[in-house]
Protein backbone atom coordinates (compact mmCIF):
# COMPACT_ATOMS: atom_id res chain seq x y z
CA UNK A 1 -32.79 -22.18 -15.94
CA UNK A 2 -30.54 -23.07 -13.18
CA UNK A 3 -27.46 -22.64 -15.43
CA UNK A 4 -28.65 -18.79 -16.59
CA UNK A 5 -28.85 -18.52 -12.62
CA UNK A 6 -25.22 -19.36 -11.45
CA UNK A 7 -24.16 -17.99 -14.69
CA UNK A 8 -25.54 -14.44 -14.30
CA UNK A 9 -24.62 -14.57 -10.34
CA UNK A 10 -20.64 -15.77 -11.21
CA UNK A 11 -20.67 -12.64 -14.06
CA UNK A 12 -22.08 -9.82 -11.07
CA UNK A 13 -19.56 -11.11 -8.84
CA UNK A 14 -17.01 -10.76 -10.92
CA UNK A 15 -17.83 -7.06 -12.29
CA UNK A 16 -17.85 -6.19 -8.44
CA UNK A 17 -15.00 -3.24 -8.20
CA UNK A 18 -12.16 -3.98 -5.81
CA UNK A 19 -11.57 -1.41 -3.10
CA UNK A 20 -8.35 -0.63 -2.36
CA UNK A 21 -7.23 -0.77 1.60
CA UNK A 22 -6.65 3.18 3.27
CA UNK A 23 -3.82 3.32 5.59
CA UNK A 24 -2.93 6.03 7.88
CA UNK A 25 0.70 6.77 9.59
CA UNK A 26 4.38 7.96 8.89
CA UNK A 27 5.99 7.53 5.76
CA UNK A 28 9.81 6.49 6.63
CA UNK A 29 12.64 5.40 4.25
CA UNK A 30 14.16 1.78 5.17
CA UNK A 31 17.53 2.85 4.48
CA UNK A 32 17.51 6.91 5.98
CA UNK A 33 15.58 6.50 9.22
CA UNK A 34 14.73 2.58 9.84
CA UNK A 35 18.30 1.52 9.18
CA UNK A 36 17.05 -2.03 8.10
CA UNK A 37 17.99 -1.67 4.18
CA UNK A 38 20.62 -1.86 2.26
CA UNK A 39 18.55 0.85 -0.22
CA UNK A 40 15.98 3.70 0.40
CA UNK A 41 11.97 2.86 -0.25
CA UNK A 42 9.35 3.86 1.89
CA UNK A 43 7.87 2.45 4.37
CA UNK A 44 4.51 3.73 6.40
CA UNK A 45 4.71 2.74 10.06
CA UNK A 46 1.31 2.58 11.55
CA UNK A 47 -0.58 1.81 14.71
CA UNK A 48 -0.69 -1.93 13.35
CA UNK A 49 2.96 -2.20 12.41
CA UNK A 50 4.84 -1.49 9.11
CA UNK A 51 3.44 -1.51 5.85
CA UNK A 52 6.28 -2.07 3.25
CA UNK A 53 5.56 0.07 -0.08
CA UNK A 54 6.19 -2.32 -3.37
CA UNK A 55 8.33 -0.69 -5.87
CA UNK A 56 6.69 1.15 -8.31
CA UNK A 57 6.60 4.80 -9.79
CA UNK A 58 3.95 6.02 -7.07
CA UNK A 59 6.15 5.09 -4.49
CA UNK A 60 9.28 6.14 -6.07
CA UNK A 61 7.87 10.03 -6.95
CA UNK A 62 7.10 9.97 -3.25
CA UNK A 63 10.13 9.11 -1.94
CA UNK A 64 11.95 12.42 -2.30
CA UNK A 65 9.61 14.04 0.07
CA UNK A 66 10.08 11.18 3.01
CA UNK A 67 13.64 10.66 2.60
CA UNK A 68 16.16 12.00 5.48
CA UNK A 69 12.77 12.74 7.69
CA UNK A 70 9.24 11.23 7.70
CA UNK A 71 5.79 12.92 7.00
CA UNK A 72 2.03 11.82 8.20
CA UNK A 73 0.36 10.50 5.12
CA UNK A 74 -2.86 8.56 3.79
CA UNK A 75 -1.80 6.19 1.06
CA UNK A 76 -4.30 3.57 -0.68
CA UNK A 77 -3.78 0.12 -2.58
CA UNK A 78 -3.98 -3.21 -2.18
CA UNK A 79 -1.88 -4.83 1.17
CA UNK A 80 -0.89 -8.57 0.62
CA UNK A 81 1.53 -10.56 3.91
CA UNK A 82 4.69 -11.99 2.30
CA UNK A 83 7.45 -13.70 4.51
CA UNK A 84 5.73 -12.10 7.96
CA UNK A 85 5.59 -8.23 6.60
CA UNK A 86 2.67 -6.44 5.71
CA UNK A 87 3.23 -5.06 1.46
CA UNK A 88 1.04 -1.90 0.08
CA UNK A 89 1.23 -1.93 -4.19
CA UNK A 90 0.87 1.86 -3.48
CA UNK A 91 -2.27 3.35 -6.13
CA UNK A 92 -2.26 6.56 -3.77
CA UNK A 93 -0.27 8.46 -1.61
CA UNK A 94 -0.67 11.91 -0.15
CA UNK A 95 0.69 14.31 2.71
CA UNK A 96 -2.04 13.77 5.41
CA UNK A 97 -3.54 17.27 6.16
């Protein structure tokens, strides 16, 4: 009985969904307005400090409307620390209204 117990608590943690983190700030490119890159990405500074975008194709559409002057936006995904920076894997991104 106790093994049907821990098994069928492991299995509903497991099916739990992930949530994805919601940021809020200006979307800059590294290259255009930060001057810290040696090629353009985005970048969303908030109150907290810069959140890196990841590249990937959500991040890359996005880029043409950020690029050679920011724009307030909420952007979702997962944020992960590497080598003292904060990194979004971007699943969302939007012009903040």
């Amino acid at each position: 009985m106790k093994k049907l117990t821990l098994l069928t608590i492991l299995s509903a943690a497991l099916a739990l969904p992930v949530f994805a983190d919601k940021i809020e700030g200006e979307a800059v490119c590294p290259k255009c307005e930060l001057k810290e890159a040696e090629k353009c990405g985005l970048v969303i500074k908030t109150a907290g400090g810069n959140v890196y975008a990841q590249d990937n194709a959500i991040g890359k559409g996005f880029h043409k409307t950020i690029c050679k002057g920011g724009e307030k936006v909420t952007a979702e995904g997962a944020i992960t620390e590497k080598d003292g920076k904060k990194w979004i894997a971007l699943e969302k991104i939007e012009v903040a209204k």
